[in-house]
N, C-alpha and C. Protein backbone atom coordinates (compact mmCIF):
# COMPACT_ATOMS: atom_id res chain seq x y z
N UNK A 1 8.03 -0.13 -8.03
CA UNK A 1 6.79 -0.16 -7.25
C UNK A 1 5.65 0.17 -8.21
N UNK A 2 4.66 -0.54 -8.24
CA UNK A 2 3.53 -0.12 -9.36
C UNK A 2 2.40 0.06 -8.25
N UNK A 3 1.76 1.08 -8.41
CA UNK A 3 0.89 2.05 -8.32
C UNK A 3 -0.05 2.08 -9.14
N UNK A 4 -1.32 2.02 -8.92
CA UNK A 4 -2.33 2.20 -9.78
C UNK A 4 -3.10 3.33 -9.37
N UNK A 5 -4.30 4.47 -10.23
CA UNK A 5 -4.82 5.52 -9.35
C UNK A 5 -6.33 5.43 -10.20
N UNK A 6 -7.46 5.72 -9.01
CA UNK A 6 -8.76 5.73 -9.50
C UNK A 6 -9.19 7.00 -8.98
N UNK A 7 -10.54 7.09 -9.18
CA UNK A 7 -11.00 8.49 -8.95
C UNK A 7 -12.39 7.43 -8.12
N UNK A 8 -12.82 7.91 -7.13
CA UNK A 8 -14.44 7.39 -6.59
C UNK A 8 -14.42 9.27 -5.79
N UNK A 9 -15.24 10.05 -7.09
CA UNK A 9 -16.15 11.48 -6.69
C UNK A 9 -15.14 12.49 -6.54
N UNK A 10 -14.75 12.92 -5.36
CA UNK A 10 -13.56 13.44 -5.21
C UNK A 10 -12.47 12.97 -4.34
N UNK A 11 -12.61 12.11 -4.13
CA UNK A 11 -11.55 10.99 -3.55
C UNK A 11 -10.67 10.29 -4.97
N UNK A 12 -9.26 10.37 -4.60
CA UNK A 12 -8.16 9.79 -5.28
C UNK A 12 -7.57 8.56 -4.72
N UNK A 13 -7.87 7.13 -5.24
CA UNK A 13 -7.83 5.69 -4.52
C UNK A 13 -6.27 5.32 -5.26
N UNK A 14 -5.34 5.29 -4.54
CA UNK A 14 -3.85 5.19 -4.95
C UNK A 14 -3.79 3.82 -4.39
N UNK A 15 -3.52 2.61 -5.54
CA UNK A 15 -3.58 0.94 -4.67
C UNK A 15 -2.16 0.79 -5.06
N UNK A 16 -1.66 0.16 -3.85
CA UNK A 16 -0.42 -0.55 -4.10
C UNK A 16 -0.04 -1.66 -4.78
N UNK A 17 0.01 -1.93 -5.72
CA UNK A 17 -0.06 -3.51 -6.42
C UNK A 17 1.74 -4.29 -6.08
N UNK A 18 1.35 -4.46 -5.01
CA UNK A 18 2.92 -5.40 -4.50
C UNK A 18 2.49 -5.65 -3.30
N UNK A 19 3.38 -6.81 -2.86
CA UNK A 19 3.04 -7.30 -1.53
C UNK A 19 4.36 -6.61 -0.46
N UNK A 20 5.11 -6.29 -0.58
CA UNK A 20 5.70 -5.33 0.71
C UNK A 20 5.93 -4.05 0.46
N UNK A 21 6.12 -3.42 1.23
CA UNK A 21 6.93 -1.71 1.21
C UNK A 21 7.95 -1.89 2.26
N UNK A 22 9.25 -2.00 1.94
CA UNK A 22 10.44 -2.50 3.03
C UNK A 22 11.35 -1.44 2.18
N UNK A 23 12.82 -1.42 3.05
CA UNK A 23 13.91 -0.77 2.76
C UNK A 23 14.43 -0.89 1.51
N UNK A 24 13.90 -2.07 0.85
CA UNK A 24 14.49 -1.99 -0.83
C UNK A 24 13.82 -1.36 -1.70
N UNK A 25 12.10 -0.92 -1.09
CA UNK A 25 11.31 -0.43 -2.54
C UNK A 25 11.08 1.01 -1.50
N UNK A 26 11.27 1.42 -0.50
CA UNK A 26 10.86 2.26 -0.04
C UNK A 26 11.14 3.71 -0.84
N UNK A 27 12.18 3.55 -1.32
CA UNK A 27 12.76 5.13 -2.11
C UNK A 27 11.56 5.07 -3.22
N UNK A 28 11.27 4.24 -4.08
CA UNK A 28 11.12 4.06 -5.21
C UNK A 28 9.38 4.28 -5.35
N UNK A 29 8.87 3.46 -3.94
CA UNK A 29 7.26 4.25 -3.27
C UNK A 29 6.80 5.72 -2.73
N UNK A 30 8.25 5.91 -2.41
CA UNK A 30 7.91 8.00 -2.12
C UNK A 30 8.07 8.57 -3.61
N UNK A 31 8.89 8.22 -4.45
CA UNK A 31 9.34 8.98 -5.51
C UNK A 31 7.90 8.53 -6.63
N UNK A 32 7.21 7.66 -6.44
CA UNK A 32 5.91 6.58 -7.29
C UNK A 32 4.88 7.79 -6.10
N UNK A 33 4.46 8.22 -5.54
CA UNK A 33 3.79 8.67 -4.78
C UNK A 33 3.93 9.85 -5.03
N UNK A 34 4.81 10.50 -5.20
CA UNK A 34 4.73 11.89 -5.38
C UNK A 34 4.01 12.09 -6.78
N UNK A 35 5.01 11.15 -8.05
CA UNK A 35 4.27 11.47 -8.97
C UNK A 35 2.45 11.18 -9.03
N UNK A 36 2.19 10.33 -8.22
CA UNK A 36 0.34 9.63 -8.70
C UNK A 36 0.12 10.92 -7.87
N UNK A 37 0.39 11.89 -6.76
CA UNK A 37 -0.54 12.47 -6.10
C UNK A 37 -0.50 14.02 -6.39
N UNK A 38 0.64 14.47 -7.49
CA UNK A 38 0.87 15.68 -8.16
C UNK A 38 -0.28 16.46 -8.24
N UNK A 39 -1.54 15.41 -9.14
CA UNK A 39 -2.48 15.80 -9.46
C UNK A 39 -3.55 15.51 -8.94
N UNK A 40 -3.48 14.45 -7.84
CA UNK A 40 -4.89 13.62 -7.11
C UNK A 40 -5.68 14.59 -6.47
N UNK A 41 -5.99 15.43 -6.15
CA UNK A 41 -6.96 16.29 -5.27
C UNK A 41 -6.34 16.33 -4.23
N UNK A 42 -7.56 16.56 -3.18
CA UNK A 42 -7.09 16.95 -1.33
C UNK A 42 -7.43 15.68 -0.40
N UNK A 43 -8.39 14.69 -1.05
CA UNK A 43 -8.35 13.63 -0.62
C UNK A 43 -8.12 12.69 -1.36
N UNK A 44 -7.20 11.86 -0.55
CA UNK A 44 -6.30 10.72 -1.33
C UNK A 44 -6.51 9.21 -0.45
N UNK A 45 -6.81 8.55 -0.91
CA UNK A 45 -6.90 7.13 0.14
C UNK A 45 -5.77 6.17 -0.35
N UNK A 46 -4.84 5.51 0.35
CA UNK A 46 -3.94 4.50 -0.25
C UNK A 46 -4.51 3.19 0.54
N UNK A 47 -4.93 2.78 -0.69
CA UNK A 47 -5.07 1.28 -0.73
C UNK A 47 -4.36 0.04 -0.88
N UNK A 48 -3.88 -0.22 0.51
CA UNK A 48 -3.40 -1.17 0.48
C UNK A 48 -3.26 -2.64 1.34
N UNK A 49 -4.39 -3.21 0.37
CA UNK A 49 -5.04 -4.40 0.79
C UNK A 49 -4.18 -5.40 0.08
N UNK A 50 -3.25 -5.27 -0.82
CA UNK A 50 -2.35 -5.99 -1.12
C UNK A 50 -0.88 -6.25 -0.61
N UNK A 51 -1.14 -4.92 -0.44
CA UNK A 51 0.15 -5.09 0.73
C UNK A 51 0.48 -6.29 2.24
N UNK A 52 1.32 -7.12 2.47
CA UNK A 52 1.45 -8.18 3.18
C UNK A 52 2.71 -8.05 4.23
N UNK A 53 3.80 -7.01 3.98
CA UNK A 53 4.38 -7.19 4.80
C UNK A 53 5.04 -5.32 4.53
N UNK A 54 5.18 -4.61 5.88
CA UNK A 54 6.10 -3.44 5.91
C UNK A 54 6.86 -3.00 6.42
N UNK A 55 7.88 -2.55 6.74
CA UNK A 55 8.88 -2.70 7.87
C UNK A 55 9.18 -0.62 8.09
N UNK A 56 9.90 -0.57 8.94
CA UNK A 56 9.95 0.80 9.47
C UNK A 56 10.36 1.60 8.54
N UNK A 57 11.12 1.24 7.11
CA UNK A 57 11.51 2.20 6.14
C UNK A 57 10.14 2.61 5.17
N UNK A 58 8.92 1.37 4.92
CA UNK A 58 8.00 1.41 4.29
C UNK A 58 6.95 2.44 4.59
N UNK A 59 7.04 2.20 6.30
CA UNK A 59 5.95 3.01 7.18
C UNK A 59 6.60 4.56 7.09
N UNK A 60 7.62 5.25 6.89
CA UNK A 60 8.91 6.14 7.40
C UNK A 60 8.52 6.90 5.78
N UNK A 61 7.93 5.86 4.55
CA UNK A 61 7.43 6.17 3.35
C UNK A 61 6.56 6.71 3.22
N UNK A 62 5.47 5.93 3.80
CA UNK A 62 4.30 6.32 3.60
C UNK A 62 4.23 7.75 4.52
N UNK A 63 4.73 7.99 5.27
CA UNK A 63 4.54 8.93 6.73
C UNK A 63 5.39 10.39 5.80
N UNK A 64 6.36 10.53 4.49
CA UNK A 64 6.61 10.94 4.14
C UNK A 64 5.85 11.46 2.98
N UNK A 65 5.26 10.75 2.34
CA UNK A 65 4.41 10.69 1.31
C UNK A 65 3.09 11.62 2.00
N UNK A 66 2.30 11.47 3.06
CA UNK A 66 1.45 12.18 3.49
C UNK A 66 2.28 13.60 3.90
N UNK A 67 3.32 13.81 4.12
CA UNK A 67 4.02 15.02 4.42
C UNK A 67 4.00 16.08 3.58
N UNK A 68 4.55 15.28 2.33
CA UNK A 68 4.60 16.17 0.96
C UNK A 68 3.42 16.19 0.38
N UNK A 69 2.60 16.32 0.83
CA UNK A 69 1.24 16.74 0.69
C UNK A 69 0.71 17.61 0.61
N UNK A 70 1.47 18.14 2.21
CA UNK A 70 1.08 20.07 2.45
C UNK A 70 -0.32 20.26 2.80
N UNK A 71 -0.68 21.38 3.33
CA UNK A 71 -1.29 21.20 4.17
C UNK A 71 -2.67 21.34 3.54
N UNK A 72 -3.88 21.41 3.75
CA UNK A 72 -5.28 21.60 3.12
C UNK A 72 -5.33 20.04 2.40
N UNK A 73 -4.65 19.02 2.32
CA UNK A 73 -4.83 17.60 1.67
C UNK A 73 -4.52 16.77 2.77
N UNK A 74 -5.00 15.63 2.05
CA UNK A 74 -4.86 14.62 3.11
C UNK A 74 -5.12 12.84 2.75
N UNK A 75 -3.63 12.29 3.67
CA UNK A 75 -4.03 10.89 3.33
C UNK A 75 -4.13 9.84 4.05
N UNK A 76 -5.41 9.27 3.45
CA UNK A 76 -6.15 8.18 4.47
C UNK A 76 -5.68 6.96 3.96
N UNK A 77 -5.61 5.86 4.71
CA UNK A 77 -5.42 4.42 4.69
C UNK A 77 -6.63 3.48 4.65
N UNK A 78 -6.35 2.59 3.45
CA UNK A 78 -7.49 1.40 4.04
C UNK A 78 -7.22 0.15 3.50
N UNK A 79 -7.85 -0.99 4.03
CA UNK A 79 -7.64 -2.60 3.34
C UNK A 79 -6.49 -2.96 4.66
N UNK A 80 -6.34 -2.21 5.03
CA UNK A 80 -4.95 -2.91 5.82
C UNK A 80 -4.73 -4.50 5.73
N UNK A 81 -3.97 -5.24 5.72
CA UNK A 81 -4.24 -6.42 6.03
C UNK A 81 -3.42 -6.80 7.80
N UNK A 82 -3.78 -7.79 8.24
CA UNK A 82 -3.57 -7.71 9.37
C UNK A 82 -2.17 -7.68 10.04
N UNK A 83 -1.25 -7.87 9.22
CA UNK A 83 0.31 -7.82 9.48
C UNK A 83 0.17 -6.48 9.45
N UNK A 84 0.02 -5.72 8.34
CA UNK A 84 0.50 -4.38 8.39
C UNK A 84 -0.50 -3.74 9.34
N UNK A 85 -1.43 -3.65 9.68
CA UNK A 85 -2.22 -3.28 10.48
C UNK A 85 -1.67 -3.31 11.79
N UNK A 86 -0.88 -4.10 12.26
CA UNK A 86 -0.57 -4.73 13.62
C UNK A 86 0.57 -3.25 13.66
N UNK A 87 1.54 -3.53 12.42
CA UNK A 87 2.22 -2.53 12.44
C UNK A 87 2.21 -0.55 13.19
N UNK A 88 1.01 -0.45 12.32
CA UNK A 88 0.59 0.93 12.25
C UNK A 88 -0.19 0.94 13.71
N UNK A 89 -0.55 0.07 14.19
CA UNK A 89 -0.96 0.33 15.68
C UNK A 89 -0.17 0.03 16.53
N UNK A 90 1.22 -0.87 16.46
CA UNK A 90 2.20 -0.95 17.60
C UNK A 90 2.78 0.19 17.27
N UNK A 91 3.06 0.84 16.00
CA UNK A 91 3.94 2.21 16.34
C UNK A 91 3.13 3.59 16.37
N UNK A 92 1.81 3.42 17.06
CA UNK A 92 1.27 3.79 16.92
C UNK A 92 0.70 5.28 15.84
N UNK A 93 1.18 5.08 14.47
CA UNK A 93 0.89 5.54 13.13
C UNK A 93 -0.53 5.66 13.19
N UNK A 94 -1.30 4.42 13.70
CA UNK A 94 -2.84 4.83 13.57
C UNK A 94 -3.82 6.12 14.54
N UNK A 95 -2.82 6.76 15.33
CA UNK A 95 -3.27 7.96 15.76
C UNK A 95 -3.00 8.90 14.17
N UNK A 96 -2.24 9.02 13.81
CA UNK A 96 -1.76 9.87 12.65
C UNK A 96 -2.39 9.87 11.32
N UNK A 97 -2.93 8.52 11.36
CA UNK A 97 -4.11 8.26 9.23
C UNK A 97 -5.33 7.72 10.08
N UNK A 98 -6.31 7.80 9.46
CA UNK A 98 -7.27 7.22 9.51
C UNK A 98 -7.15 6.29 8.39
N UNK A 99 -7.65 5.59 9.31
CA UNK A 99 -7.54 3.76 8.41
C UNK A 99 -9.13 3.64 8.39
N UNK A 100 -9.41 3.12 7.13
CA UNK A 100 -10.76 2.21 7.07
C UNK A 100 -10.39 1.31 7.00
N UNK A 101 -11.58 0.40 7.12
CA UNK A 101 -11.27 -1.38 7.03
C UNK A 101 -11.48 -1.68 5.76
N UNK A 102 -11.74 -0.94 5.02
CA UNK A 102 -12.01 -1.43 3.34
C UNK A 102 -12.57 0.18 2.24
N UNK A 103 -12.38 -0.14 1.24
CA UNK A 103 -12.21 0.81 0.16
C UNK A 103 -13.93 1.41 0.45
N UNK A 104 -15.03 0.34 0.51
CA UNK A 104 -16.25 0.86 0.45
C UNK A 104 -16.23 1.51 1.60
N UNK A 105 -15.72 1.75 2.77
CA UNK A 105 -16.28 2.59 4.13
C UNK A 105 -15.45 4.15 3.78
N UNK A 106 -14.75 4.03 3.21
CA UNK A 106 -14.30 5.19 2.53
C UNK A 106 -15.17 6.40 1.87
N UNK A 107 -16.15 5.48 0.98
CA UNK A 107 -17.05 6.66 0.26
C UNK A 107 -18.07 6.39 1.51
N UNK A 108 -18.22 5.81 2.17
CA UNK A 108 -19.38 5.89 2.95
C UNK A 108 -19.53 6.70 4.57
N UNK A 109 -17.92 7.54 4.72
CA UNK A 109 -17.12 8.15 5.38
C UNK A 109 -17.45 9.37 5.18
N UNK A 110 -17.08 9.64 3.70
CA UNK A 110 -17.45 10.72 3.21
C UNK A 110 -18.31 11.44 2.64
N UNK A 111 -19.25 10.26 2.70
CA UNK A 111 -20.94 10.74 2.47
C UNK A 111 -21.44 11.20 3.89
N UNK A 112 -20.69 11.06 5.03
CA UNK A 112 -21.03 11.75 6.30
C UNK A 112 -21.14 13.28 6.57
């Protein structure tokens, strides 16, 4: 799973560079996640606008990945694309992250 990590202020932008998170890469995205967010701060956004398809082990990932977080941090979602999006609101996950619709409403979130 490749992972890329930016900094925008004090926000940590973790992008997914692959098109699924399913039962074959899912181990390999919590264990890629732990390491990028060791050091990311308390706010973390995962970007994943590249992402195209996720299935319940991917989501079961990510939902783990915000776990091991602990508490005083926190991680937000954005870019969704509309498959995975559909996802995170039929199981209803989108009570649980805040999703933006894109990377810029993010800093513009937190300029609030």
């Amino acid at each position: 799973m490749d992972l890329s990590i930016a900094r925008e202020g004090a926000i940590a932008i973790i992008t997914v560079n692959a098109t699924r998170i399913d039962a074959s890469t899912a181990i390999q995205f919590k264990d890629e996640m732990r390491s990028a967010t060791a050091e990311a701060g308390d706010h973390i956004v995962l970007d994943l606008g590249q992402v195209e398809f996720i299935d319940s082990s991917g989501l079961g990932a990510i939902v783990a990945a915000m776990k091991q977080l602990g508490p005083g941090r926190k991680l937000d979602l954005a870019a969704l694309t509309p498959d995975v999006d559909k996802v995170f609101r039929l199981t209803r996950m989108d009570t649980v992250f805040d999703i933006h619709g894109s990377l810029d409403s993010v800093g513009e979130r937190a300029a609030v």
